[in-house]
Protein backbone atom coordinates (compact mmCIF):
# COMPACT_ATOMS: atom_id res chain seq x y z
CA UNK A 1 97.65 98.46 142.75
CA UNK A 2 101.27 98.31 142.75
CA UNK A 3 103.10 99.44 139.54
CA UNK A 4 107.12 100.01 139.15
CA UNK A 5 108.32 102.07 136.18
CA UNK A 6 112.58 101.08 135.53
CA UNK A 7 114.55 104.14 133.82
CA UNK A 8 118.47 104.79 133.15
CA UNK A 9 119.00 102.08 130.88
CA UNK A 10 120.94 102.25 127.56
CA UNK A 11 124.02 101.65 125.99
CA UNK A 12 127.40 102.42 127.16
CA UNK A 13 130.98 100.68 126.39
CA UNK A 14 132.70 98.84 128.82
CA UNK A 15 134.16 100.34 131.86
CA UNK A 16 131.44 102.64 132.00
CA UNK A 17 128.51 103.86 134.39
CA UNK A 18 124.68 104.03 134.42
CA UNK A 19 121.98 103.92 137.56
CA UNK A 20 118.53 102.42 137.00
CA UNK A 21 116.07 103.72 138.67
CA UNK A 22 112.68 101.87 139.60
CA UNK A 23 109.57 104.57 140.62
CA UNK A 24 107.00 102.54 142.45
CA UNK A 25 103.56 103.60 142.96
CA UNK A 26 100.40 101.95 144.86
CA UNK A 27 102.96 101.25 147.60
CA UNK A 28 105.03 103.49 150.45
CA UNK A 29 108.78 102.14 151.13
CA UNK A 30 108.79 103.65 154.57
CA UNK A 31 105.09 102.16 155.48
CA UNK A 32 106.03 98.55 155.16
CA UNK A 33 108.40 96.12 154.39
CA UNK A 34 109.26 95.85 151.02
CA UNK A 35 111.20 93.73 149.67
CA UNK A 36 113.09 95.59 146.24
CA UNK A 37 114.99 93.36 143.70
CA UNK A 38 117.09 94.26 140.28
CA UNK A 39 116.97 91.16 138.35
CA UNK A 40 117.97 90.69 134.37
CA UNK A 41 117.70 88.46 131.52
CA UNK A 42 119.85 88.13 128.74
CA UNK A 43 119.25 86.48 125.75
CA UNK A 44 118.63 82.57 125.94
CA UNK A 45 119.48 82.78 129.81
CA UNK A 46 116.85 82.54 132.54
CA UNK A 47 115.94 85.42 134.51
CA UNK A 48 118.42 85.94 137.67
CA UNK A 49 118.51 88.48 141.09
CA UNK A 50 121.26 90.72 140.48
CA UNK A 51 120.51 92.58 143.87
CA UNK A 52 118.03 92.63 146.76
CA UNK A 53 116.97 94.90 149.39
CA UNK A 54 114.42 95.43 152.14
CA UNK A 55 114.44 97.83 155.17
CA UNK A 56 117.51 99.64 153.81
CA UNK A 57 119.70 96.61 154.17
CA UNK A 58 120.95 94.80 151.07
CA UNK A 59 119.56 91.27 151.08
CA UNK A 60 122.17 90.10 148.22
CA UNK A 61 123.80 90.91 146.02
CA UNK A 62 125.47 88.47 142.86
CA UNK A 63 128.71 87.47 143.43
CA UNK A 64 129.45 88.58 139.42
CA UNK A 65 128.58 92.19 140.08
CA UNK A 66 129.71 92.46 143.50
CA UNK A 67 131.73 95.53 144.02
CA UNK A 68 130.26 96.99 140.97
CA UNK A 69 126.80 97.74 141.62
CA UNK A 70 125.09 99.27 144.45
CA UNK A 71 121.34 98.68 145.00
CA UNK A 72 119.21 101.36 147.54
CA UNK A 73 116.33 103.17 147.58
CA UNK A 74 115.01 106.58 148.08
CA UNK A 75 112.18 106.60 150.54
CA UNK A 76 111.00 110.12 150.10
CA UNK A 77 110.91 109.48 146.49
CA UNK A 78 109.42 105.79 146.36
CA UNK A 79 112.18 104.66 144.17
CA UNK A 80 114.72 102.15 143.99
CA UNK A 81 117.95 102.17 142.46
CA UNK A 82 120.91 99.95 140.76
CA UNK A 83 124.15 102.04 140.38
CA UNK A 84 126.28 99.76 138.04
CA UNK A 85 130.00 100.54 137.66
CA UNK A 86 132.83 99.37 135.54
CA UNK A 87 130.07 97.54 133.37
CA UNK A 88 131.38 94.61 131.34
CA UNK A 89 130.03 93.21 127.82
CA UNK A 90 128.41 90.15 130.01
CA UNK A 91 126.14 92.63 132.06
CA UNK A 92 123.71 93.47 128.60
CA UNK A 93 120.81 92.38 129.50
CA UNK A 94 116.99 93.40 130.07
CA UNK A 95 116.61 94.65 133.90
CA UNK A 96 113.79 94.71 135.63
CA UNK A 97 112.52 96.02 139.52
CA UNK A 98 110.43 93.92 141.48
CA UNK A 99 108.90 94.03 144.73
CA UNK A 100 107.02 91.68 147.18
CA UNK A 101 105.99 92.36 151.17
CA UNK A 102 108.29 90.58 153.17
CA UNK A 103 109.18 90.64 157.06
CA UNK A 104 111.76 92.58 157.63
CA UNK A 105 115.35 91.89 156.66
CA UNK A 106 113.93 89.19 154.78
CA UNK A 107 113.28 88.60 151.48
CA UNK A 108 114.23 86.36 148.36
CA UNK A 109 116.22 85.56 145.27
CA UNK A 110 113.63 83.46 143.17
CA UNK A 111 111.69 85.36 140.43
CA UNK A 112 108.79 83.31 141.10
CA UNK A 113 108.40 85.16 144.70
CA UNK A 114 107.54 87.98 143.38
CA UNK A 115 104.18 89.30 142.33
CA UNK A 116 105.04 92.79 141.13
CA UNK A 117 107.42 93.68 138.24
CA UNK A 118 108.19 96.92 136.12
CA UNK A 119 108.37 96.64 132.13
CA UNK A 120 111.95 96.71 132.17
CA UNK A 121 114.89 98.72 130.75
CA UNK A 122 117.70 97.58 128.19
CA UNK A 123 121.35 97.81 129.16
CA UNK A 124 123.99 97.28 126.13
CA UNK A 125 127.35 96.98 127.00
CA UNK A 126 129.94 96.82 124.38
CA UNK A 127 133.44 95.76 124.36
């Protein structure tokens, strides 16, 4: 059974740093293709991909964060990451990892394509 556990949330002010992490279990990176996603939800908005990945290669990544976060992924350590930079009050949100098997290279933006999720972390950005 897969399960993800998300870390490195919290609250920081604008301009500032933090890197999610996203430990997966019941599942090897380097054994498969997996398909990793960072996706959040902020209050009264529907859940969105913020950044995808599978076989090392980013999939996507939103046009609102790009050149501010970084998604990739440890094999040796079965996790996945989100670095986010120069975070802005519109980032705070709830993010969450999820994963799906996927051929490689390929993968998807829609939540609904995705069968395994972590419990998510909270990230607060003030102004």
């Amino acid at each position: 059974q897969v399960q993800l556990v998300e870390s490195g949330g919290g609250s920081v002010q604008a301009g500032g740093s933090l890197r999610l992490s996203c430990a997966a279990s019941g599942v090897t990176f380097s054994s498969r293709y997996i398909c990793m996603a960072w996706f959040r939800q902020a209050e009264v908005k529907e859940r969105e991909a913020v950044a995808v990945m599978n076989s090392g290669s980013t999939y996507y990544t939103d046009s609102s964060v790009k050149g501010r976060f970084t998604i990739s992924q440890d094999n040796a350590k079965n996790t996945a990451y989100l670095q986010m930079n120069s975070l802005k009050p519109e980032d705070t949100a709830m993010y969450y990892c999820a994963a799906r098997a996927a051929p490689r290279f390929d993968c998807s933006v829609n939540p609904i394509d995705f069968p395994f999720w972590g419990q998510g972390t909270q990230v607060t950005v003030s102004s």
